[in-house]
C-alpha atoms as a PDB file:
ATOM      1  CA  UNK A   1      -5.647 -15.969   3.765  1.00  0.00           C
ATOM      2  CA  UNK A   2      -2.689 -15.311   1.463  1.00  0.00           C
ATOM      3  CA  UNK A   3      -0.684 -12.171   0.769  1.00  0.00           C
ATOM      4  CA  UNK A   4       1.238 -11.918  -2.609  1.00  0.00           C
ATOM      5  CA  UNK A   5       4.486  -9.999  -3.701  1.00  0.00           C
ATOM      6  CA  UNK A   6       4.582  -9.765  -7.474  1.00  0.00           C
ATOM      7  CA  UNK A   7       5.915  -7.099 -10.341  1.00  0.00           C
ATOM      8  CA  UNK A   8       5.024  -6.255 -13.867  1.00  0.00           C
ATOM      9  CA  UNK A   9       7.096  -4.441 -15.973  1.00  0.00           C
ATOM     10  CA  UNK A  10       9.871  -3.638 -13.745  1.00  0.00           C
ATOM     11  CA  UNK A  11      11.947  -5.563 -11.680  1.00  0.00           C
ATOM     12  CA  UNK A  12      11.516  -5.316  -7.832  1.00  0.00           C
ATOM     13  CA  UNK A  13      11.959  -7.835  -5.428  1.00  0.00           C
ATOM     14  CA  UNK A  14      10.532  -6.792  -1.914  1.00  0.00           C
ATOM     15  CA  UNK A  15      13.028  -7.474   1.242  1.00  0.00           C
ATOM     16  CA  UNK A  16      12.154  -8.868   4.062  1.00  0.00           C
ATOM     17  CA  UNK A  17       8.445 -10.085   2.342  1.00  0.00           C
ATOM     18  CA  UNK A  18       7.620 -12.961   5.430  1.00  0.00           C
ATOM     19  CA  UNK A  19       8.647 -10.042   7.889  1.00  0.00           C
ATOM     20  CA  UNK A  20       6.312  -7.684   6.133  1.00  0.00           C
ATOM     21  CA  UNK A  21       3.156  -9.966   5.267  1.00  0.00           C
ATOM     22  CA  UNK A  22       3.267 -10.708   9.139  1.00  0.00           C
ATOM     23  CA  UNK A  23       3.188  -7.320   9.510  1.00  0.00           C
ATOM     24  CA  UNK A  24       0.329  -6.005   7.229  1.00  0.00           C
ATOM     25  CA  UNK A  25      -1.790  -9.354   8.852  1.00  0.00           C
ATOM     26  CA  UNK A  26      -1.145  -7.766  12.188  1.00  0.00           C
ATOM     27  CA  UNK A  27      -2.591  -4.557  11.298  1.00  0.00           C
ATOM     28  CA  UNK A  28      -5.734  -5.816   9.603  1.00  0.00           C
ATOM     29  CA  UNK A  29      -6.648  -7.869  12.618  1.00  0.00           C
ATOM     30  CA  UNK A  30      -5.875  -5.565  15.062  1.00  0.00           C
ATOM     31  CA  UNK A  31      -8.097  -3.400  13.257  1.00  0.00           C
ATOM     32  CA  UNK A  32     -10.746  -6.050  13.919  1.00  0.00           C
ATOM     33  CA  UNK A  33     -10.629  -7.575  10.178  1.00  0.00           C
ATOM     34  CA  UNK A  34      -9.529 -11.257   8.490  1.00  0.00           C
ATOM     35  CA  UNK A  35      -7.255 -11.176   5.660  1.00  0.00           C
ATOM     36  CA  UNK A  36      -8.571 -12.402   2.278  1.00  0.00           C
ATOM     37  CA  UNK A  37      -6.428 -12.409  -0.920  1.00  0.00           C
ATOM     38  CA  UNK A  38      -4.000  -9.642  -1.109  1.00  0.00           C
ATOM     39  CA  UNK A  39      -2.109  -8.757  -4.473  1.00  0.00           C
ATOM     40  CA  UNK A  40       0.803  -6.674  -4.674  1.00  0.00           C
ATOM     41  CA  UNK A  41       1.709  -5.556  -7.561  1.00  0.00           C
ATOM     42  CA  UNK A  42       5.297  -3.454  -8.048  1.00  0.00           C
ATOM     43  CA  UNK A  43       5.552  -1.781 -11.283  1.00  0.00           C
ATOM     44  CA  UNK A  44       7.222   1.152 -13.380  1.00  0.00           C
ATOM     45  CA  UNK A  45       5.276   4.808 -13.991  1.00  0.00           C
ATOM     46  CA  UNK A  46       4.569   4.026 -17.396  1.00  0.00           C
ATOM     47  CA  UNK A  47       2.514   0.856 -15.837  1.00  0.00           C
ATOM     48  CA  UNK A  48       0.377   2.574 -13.041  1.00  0.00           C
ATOM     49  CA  UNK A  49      -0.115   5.808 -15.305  1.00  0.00           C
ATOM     50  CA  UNK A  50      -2.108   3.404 -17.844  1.00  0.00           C
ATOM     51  CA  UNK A  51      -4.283   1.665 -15.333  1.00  0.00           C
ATOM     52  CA  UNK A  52      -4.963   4.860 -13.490  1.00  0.00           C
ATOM     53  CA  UNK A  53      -6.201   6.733 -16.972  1.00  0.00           C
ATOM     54  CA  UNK A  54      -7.840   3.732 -17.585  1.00  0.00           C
ATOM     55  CA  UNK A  55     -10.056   2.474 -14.555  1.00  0.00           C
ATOM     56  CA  UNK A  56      -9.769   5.601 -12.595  1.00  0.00           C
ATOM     57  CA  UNK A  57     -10.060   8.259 -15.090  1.00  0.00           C
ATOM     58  CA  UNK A  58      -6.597  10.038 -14.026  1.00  0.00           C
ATOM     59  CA  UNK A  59      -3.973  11.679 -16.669  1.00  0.00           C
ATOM     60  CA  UNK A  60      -1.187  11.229 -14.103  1.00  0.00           C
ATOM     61  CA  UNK A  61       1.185   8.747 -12.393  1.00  0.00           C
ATOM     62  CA  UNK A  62       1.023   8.027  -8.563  1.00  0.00           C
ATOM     63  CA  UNK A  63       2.511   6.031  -6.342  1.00  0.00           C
ATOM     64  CA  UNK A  64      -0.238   3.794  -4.918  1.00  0.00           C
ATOM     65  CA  UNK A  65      -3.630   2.421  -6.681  1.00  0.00           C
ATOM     66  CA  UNK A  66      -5.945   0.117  -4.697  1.00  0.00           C
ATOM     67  CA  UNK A  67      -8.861  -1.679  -6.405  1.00  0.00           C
ATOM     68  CA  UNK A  68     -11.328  -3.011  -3.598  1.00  0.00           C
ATOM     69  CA  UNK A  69     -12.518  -6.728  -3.349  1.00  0.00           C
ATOM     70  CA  UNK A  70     -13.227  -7.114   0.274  1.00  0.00           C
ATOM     71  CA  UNK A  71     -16.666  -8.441   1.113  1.00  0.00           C
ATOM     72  CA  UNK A  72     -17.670  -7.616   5.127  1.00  0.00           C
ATOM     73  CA  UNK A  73     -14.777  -7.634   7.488  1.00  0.00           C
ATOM     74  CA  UNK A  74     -12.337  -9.802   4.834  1.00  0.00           C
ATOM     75  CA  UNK A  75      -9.490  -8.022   3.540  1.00  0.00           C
ATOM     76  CA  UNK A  76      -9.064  -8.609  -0.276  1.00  0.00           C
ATOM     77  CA  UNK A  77      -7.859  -6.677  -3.517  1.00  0.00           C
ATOM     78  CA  UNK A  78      -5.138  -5.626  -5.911  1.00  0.00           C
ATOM     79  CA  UNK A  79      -2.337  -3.167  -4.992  1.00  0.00           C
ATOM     80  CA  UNK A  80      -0.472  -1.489  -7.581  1.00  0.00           C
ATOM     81  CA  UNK A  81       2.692   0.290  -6.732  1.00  0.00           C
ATOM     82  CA  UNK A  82       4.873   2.248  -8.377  1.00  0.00           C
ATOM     83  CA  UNK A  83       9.095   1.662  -7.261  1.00  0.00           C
ATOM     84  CA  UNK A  84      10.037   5.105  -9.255  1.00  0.00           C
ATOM     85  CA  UNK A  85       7.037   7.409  -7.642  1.00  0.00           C
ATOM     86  CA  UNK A  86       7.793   5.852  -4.228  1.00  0.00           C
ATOM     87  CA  UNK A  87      11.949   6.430  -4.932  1.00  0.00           C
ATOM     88  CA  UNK A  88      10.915   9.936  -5.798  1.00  0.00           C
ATOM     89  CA  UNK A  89       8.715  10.462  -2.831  1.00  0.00           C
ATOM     90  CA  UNK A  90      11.198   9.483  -0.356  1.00  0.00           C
ATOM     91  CA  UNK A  91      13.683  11.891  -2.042  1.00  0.00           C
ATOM     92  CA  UNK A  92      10.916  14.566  -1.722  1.00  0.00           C
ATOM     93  CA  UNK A  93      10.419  13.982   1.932  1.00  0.00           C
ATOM     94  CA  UNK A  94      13.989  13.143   2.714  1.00  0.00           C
ATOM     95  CA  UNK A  95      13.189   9.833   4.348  1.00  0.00           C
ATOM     96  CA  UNK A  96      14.500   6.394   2.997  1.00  0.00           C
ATOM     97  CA  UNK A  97      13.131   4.344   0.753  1.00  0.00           C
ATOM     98  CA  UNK A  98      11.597   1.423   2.899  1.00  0.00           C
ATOM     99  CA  UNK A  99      10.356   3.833   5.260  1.00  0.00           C
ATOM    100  CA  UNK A 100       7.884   5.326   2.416  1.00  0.00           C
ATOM    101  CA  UNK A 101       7.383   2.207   0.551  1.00  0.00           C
ATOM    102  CA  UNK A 102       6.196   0.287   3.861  1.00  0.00           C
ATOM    103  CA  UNK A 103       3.478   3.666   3.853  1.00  0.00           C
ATOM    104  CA  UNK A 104       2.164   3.375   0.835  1.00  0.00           C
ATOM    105  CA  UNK A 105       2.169  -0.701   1.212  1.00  0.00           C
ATOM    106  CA  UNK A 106      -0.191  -0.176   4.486  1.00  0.00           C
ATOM    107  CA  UNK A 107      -1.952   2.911   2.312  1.00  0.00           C
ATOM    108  CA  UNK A 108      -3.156   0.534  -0.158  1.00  0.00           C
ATOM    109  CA  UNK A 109      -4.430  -1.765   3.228  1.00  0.00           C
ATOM    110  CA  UNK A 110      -5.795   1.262   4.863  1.00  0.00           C
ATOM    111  CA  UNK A 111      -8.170   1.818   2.081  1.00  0.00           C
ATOM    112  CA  UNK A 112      -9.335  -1.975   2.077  1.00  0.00           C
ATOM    113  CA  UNK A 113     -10.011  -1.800   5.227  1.00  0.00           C
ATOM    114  CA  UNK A 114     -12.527   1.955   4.289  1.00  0.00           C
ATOM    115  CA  UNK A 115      -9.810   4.774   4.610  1.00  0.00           C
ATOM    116  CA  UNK A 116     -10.440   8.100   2.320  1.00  0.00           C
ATOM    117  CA  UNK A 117      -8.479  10.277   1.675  1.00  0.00           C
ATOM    118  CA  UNK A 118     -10.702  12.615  -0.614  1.00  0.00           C
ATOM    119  CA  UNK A 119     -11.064  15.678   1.828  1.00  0.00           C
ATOM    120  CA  UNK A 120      -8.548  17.299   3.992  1.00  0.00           C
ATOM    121  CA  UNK A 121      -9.886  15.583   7.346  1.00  0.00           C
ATOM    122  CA  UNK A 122     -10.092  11.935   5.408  1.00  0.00           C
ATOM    123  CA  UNK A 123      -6.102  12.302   4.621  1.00  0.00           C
ATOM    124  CA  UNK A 124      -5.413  13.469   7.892  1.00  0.00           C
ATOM    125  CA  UNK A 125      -6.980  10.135   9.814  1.00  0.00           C
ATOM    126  CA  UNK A 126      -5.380   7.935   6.772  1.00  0.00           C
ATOM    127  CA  UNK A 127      -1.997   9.775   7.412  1.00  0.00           C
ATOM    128  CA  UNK A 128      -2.451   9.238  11.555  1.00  0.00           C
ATOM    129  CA  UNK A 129      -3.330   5.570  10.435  1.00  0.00           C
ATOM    130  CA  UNK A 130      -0.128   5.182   8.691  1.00  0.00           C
ATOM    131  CA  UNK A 131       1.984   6.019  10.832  1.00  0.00           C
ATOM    132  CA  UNK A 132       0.559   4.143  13.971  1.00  0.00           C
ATOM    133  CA  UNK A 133       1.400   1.158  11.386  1.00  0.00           C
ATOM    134  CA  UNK A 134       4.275   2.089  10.864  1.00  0.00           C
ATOM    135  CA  UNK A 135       5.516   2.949  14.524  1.00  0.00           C
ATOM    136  CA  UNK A 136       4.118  -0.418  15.117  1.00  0.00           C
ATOM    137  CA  UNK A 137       6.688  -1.708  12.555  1.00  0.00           C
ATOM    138  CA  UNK A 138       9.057  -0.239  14.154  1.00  0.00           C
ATOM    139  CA  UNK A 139       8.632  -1.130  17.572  1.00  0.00           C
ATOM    140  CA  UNK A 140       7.493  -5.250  16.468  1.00  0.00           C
ATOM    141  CA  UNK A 141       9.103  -6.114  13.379  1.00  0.00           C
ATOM    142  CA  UNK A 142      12.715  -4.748  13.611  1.00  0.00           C
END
C-alpha cells in the first residue's frame, strides 16, 4: 500500500502530503476498496499536453490524466497533474487553489476506483463524488 508525491518538469511540492495520503486512503476504503500503488505525478502543460496526444489521442492540455492499473478491488495507477491548468481552474471558478487541486487529486482516485465522466449523467455522479470527498476533508482532515 503506498501513495507517492512526485513532479516532472516543474517544480511542485504538495503541502500537507501525510495529511492528504491519509485522506485519499480513507476514501478508497470507505468506498469498500484496498489501496495498491498510487503515483502522483505534478507537472507543467507542456508535460500533460504530450502524454495526452500521445496515449490518449487528445490535441489539448487538461488538468488531470489517470492511467488505470488496479486489478479487482486494489487501487493502483499513475496520476498526472497539471499545477498551471489546476491554478487556472481555480481562477475560473473563483475558489482557491488547494480546494481544486485536492478535486482533481480525488478525480484521478475516483476514476481508479470506475468513475466516468463521458456523458452528462457520468460527470454529474463523479462531480457528487468529489465533493462528498472533499466535504469529508473538510470536516476530518482540517
Amino acid at each position: 500500500m503506498s501513495i507517492f508525491f512526485d513532479s516532472i518538469d516543474i517544480e511542485y511540492i504538495l503541502e500537507n502530503e501525510s495529511i492528504i495520503r491519509r485522506w485519499i486512503i480513507e476514501v478508497i476504503e470507505n468506498k469498500q476498496f484496498r489501496v495498491g500503488e498510487i503515483n502522483y505525478i505534478f507537472c507543467s502543460d507542456e508535460y500533460i499536453y504530450k502524454i495526452n496526444k500521445k496515449f490518449l489521442g487528445h490535441d489539448y492540455t487538461t488538468d488531470v490524466i489517470t492511467f488505470d492499473y488496479s486489478k479487482k478491488n486494489i487501487i493502483s495507477g499513475d496520476i498526472l497533474i497539471s499545477i498551471p491548468t489546476v491554478s487556472l481552474n481555480a481562477e475560473f471558478y473563483k475558489v482557491p487553489f488547494f480546494h481544486e487541486l485536492l478535486r482533481v487529486i480525488i478525480h484521478g482516485v475516483l476514476h481508479l476506483m470506475g468513475y466516468k465522466d463521458s456523458t452528462e449523467e457520468e460527470k454529474s455522479l463523479m462531480r457528487s463524488a468529489e465533493d462528498l470527498a472533499l466535504l469529508f476533508f473538510e470536516t476530518n482532515f482540517r
